[in-house]
Protein backbone atom coordinates (compact mmCIF):
# COMPACT_ATOMS: atom_id res chain seq x y z
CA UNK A 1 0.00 0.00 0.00
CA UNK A 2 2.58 2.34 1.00
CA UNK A 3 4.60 1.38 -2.01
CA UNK A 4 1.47 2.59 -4.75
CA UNK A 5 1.03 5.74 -2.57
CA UNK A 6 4.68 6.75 -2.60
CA UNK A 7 4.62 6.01 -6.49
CA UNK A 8 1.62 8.72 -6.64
CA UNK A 9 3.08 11.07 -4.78
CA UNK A 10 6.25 10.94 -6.96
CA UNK A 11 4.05 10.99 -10.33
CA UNK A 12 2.21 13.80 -9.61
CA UNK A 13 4.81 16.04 -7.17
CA UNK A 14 7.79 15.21 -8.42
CA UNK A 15 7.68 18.03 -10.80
CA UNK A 16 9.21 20.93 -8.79
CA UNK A 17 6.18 23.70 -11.21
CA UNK A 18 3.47 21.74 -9.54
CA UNK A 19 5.11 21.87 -6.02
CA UNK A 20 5.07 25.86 -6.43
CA UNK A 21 1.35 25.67 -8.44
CA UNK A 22 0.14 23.84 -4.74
CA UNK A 23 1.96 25.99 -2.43
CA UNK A 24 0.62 29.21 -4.12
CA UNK A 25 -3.10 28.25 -4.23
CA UNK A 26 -2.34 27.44 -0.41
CA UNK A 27 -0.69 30.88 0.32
CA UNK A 28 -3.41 32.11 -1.39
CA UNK A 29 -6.46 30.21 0.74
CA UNK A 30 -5.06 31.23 3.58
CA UNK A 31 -4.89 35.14 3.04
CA UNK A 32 -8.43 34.55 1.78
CA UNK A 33 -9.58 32.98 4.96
CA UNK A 34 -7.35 35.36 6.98
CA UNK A 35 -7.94 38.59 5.77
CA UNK A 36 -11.02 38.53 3.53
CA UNK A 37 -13.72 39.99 5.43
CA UNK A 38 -11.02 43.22 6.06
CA UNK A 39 -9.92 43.08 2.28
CA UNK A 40 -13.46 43.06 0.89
CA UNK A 41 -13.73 46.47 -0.67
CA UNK A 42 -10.13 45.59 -2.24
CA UNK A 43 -11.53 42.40 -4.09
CA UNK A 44 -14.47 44.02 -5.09
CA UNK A 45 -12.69 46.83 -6.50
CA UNK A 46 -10.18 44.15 -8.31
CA UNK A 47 -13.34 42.25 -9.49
CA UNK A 48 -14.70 46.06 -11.10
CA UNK A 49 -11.35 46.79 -12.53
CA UNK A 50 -11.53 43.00 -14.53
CA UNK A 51 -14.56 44.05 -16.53
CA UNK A 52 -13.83 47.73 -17.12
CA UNK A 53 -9.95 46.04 -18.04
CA UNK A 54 -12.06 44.77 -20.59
CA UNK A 55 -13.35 48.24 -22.41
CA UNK A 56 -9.97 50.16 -21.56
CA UNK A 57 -8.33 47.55 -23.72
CA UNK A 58 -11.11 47.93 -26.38
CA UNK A 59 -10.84 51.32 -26.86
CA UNK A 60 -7.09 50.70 -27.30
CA UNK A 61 -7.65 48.48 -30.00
CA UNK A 62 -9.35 51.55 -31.27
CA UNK A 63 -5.72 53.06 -31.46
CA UNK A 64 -6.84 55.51 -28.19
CA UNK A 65 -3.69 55.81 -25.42
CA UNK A 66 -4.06 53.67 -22.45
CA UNK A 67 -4.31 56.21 -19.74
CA UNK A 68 -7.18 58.25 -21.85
CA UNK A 69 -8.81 55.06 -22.23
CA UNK A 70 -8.83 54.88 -18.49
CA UNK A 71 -10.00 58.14 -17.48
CA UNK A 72 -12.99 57.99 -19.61
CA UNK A 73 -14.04 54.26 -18.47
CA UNK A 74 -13.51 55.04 -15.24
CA UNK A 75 -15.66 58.41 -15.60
CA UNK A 76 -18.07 56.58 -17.32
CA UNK A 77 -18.15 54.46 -14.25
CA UNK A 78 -18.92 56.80 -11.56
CA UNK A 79 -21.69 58.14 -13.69
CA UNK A 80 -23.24 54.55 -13.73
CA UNK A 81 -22.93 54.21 -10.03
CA UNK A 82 -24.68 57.97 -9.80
CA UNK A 83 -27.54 57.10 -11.60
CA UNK A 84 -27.77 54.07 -9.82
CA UNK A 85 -27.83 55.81 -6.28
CA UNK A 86 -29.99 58.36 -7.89
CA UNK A 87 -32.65 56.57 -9.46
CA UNK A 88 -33.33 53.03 -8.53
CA UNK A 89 -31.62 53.46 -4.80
CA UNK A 90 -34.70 55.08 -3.76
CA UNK A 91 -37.20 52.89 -5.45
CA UNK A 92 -35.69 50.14 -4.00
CA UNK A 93 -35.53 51.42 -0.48
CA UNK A 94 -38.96 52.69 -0.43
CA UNK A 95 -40.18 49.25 -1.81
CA UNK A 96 -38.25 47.63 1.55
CA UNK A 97 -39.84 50.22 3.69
CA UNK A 98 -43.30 49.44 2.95
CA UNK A 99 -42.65 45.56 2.53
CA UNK A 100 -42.06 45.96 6.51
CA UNK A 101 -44.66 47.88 7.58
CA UNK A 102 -46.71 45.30 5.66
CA UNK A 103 -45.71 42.37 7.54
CA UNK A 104 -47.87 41.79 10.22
CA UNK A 105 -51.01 42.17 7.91
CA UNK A 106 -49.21 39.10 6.06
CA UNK A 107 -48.74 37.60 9.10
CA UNK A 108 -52.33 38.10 9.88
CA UNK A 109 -53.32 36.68 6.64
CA UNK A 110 -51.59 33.53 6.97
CA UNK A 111 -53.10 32.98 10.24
CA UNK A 112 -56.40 33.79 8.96
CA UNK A 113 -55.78 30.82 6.52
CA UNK A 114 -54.19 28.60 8.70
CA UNK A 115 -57.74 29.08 11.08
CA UNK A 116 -59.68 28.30 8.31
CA UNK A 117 -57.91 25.07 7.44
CA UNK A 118 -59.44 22.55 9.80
CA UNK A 119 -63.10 23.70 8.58
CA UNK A 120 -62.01 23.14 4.86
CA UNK A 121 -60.11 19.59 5.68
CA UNK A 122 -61.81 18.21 8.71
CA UNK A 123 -60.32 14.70 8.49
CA UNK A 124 -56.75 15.89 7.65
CA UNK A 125 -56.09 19.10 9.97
CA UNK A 126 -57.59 19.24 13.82
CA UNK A 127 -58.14 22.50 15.39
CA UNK A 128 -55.53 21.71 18.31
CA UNK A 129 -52.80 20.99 15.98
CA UNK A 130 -53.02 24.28 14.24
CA UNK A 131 -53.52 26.53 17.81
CA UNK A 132 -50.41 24.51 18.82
CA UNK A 133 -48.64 25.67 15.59
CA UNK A 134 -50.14 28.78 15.19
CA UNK A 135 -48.82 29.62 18.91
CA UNK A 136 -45.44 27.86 17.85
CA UNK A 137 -44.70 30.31 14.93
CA UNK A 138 -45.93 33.23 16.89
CA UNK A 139 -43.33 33.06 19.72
CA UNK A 140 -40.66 32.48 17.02
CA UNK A 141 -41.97 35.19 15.27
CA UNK A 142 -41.41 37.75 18.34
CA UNK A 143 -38.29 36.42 19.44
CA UNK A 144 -36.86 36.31 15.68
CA UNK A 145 -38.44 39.87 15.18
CA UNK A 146 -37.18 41.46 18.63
CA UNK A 147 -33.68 40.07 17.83
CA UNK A 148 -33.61 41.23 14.46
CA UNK A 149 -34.77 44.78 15.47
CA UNK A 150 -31.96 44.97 18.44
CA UNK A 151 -29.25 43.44 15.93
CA UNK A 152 -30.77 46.24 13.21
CA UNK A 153 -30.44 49.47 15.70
CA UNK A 154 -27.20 48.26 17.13
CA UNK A 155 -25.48 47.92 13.37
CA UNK A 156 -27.17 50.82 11.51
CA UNK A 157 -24.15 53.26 12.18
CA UNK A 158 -21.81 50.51 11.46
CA UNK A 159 -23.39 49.45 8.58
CA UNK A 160 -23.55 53.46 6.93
CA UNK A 161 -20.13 53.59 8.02
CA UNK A 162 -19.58 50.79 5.22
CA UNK A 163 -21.74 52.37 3.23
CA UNK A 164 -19.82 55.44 3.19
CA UNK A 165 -16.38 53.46 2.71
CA UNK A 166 -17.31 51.01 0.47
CA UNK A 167 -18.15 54.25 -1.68
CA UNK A 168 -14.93 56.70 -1.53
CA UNK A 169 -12.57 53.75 -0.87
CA UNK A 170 -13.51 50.92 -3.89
CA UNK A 171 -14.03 53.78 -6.70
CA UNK A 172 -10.01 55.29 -5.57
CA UNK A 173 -9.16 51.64 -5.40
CA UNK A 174 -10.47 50.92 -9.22
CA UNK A 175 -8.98 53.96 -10.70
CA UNK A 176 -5.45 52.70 -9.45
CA UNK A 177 -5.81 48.95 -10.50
CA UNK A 178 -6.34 50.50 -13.93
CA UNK A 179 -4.11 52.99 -14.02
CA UNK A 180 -1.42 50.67 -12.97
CA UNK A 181 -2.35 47.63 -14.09
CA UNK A 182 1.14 46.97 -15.65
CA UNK A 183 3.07 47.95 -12.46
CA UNK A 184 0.93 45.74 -10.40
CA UNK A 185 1.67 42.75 -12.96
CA UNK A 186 5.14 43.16 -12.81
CA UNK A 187 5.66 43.60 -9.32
CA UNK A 188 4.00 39.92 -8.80
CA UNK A 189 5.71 38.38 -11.61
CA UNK A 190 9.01 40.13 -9.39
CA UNK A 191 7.75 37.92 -6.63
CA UNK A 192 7.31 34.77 -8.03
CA UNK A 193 9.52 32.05 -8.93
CA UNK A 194 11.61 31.49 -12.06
CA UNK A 195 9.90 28.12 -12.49
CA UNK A 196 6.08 29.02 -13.02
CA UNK A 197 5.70 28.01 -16.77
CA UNK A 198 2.78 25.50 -14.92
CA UNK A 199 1.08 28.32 -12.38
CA UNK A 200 0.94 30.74 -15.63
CA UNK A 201 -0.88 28.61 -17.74
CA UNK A 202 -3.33 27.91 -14.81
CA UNK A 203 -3.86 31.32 -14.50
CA UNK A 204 -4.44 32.18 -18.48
CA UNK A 205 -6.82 29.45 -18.37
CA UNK A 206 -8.72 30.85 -15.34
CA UNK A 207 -8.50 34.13 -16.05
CA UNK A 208 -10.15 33.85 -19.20
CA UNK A 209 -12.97 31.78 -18.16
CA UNK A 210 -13.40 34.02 -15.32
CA UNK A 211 -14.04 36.97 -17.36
CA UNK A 212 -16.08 35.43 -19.65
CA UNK A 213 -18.07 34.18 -16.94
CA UNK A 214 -18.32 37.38 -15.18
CA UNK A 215 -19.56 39.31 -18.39
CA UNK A 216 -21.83 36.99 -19.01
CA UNK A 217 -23.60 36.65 -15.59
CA UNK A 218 -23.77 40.50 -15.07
CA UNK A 219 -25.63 40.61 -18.84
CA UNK A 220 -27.78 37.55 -17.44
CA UNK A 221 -28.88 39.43 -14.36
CA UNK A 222 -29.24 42.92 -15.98
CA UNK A 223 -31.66 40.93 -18.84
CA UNK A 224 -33.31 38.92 -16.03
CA UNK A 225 -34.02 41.16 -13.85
CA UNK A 226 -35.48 44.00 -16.56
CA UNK A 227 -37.42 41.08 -18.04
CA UNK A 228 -39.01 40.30 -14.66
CA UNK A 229 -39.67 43.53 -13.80
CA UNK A 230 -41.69 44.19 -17.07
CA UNK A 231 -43.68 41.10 -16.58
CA UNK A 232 -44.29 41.23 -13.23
CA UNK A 233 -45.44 45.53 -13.45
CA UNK A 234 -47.72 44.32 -16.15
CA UNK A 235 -49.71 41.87 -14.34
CA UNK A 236 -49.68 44.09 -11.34
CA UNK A 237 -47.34 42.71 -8.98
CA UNK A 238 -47.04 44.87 -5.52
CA UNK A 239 -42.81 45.36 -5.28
CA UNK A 240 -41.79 44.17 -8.48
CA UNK A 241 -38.67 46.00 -8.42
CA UNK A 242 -37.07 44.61 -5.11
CA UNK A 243 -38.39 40.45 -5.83
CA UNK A 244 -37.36 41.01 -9.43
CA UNK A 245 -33.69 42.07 -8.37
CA UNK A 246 -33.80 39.20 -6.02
CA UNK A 247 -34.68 37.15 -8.86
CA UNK A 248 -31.59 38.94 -11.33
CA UNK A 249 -29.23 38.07 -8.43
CA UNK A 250 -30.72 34.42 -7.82
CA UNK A 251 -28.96 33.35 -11.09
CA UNK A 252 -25.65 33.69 -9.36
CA UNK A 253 -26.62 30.49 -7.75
CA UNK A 254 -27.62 27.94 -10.22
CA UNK A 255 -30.32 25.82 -10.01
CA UNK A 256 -30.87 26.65 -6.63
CA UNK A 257 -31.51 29.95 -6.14
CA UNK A 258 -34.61 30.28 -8.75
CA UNK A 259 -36.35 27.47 -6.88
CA UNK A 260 -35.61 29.36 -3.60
CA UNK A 261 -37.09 32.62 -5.23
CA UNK A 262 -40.27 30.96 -5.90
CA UNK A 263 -41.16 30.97 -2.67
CA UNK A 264 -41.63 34.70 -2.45
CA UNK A 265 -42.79 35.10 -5.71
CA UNK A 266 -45.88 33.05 -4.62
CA UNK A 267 -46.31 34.42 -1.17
CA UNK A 268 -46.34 37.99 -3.17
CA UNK A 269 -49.46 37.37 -5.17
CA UNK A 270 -50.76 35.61 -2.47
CA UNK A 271 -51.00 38.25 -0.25
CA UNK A 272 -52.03 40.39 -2.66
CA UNK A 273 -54.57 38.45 -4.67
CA UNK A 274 -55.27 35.59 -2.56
CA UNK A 275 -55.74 32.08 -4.51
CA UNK A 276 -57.03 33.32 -7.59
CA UNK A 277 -55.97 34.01 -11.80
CA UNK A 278 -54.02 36.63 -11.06
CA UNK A 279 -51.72 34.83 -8.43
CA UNK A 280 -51.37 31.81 -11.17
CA UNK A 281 -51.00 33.72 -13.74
CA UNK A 282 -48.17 35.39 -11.84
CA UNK A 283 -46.57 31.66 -11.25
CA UNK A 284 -47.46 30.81 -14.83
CA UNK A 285 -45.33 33.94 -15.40
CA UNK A 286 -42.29 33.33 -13.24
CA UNK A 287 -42.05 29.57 -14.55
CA UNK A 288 -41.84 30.91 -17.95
CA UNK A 289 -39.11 33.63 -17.38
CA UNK A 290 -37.28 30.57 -15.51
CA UNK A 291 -37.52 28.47 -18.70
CA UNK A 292 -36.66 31.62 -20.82
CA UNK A 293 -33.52 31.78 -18.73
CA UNK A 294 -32.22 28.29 -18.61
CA UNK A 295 -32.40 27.52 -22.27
CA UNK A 296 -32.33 30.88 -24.02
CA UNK A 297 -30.72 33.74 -21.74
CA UNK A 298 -27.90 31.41 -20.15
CA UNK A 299 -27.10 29.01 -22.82
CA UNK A 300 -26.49 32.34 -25.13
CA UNK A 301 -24.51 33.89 -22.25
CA UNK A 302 -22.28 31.47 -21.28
CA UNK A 303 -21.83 28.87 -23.77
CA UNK A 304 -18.37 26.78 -23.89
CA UNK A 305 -17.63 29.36 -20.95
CA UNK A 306 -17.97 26.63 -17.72
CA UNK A 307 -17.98 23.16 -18.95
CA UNK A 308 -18.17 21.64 -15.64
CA UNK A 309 -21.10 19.12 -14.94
CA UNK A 310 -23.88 20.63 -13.00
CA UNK A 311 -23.45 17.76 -10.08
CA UNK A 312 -20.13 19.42 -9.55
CA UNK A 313 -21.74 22.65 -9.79
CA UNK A 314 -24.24 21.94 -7.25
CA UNK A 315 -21.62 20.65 -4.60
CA UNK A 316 -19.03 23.75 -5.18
CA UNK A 317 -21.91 26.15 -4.13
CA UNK A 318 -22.94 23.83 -1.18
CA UNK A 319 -19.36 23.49 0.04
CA UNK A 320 -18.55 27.47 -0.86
CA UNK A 321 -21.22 28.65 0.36
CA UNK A 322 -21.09 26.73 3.34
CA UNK A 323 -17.68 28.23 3.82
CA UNK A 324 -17.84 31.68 2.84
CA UNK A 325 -21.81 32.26 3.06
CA UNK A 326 -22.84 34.87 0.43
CA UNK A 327 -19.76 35.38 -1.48
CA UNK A 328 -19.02 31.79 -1.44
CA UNK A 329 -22.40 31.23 -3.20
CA UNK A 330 -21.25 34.16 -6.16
CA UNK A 331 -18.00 32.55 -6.70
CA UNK A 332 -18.61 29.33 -6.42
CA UNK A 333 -18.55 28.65 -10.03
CA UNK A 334 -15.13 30.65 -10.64
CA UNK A 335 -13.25 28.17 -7.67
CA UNK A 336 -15.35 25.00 -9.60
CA UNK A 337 -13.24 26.60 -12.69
CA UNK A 338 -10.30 26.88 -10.66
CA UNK A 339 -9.70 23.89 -9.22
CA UNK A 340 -10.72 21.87 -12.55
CA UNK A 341 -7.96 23.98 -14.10
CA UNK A 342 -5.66 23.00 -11.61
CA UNK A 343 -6.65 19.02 -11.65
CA UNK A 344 -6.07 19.38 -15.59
CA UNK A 345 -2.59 20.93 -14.64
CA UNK A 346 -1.74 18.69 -12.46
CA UNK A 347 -2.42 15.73 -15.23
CA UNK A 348 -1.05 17.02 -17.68
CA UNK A 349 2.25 17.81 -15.78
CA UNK A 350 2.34 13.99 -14.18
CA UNK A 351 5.25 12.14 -16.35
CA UNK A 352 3.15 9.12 -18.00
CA UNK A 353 3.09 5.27 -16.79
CA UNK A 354 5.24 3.05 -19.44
CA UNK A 355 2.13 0.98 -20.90
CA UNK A 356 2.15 -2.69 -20.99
């Protein structure tokens, strides 16, 4: 036994590129783990600076200097993130607002519902098991809703201080990542090894995958969510702009995260319409702009980008975002890209068994 493993370990790390490949994506898992709640606005900014990379070389293919090419993406920028602040910040946070004053009538709804169960399936429900649940759900309620309300006053100053630097400090950061983009490059070429042929090609590899999958998922949210919002305004929907941004953001998480949405979705028009046309027509809706995603929007998007098999899809965002929570959930697909690079660098790096 101990004879086949050493004869593994020498086939695959016997190659001194793939012992520096390893110990870099090590170095690196540790910084992310930690520093990466501190280094946040830096990633983001990094992550911003990838996709307006993209334009700045563009317009330099377009025989325009580098550092004009800069100034005016990076202009173009902040007036994106104005009009954003500007016009949709308060739609959204008005939509919030009134989405929580309206909670207890929902609550009150459901109840009312729930009461009426046991007359409408007298051999299924009883009465006691529905006062029993009824006064279950209530004491979570309070307990769930008094926490959240302490937890909410006690962060608000924190959280506008974040706010506040996530907005001077990520901007200044993505100016400077363009800008010196070449610098940057060759001060961590400087720092690496002279024998990274192998870590180079795994980062080519990745890197263009990664931006291809980033473009493509912020063109499949912006599409999603300003097809959803359409649809749902149309039929009437009360906040259509905050569930259809949940829904733009739900494709981050394939598979997954549109079943999730559904939820909502229904408990919406439920609480609007009660069981009715208009609350299936507004499922009959959302199942359609699902199926409009998955084999129009996405295939278009992202084809030949990720060709990993959507079992290993599923358990990269389960383990990611068991790990990392929210962002582990967004970038679960990228690692799933990473690591498959890596695996295919490691193979292809292994000297190959004589054959028989």
């Amino acid at each position: 036994m101990m004879h086949i493993f050493r004869r593994w370990v020498n086939r695959y790390f016997s190659n001194p590129q793939v012992i520096i490949l390893i110990f870099l994506l090590l170095v690196t898992f540790i910084l992310f783990l930690a520093f990466g709640q501190m280094l946040m606005p830096v990633f983001l900014a990094i992550l911003i600076a990838f996709l307006l990379d993209g334009v700045v070389e563009w317009l330099k293919r377009l025989h325009l200097p580098r550092n004009a090419g800069v100034y005016i993406v990076f202009i173009l920028f902040l007036a994106l993130l104005f009009a954003l602040l500007i016009i949709l910040l308060p739609i959204i946070s008005r939509q919030i607002a009134q989405l929580f004053h309206e909670l207890p009538a929902m609550a009150a709804r459901v109840k009312e519902e729930m009461l009426l169960l046991p007359q409408k399936y007298p051999g299924i429900v009883s009465q006691e098991r529905i006062s029993h649940f009824m006064a279950l759900l209530g004491s979570e309620f309070n307990d769930a809703g008094g926490g959240f309300i302490i937890k909410l006053s006690a962060s608000s100053l924190k959280g506008l201080i974040m706010v506040l630097v996530y907005l001077i400090l990520v901007p200044f950061l993505v100016f400077f990542f363009l800008k010196d983009k070449t610098l940057i490059f060759d001060w961590i070429r400087g720092l690496l090894p002279e024998e990274r042929a192998l870590t180079i090609r795994v980062w080519e590899e990745v890197n263009q995958q990664f931006l291809n999958y980033l473009r493509g998922k912020i063109l499949e949210i912006i599409l999603v969510w300003a097809i959803t919002y359409a649809t749902f305004s149309v039929l009437g929907l009360r906040y259509s702009m905050i569930i259809s941004l949940l829904i733009g953001l739900a494709v981050l998480v394939p598979y997954i995260g549109a079943t999730v949405m559904f939820i909502p979705v229904v408990l919406l028009a439920f609480f609007q319409w009660g069981i009715g046309a208009q609350t299936l027509s507004i499922i009959i809706a959302y199942a359609v702009l699902h199926a409009l995603d998955g084999n129009l929007i996405a295939p278009l998007l992202l084809s030949e980008v990720v060709n990993i098999h959507p079992v290993a899809i599923i358990v990269s965002i389960l383990i990611f975002g068991g790990m990392w929570g929210f962002w582990g959930l967004v970038f679960a697909i990228p690692l799933a890209t990473l690591l498959h690079a890596v695996f295919k660098a490691l193979v292809s790096a292994a000297p190959k068994e004589p054959s028989l």
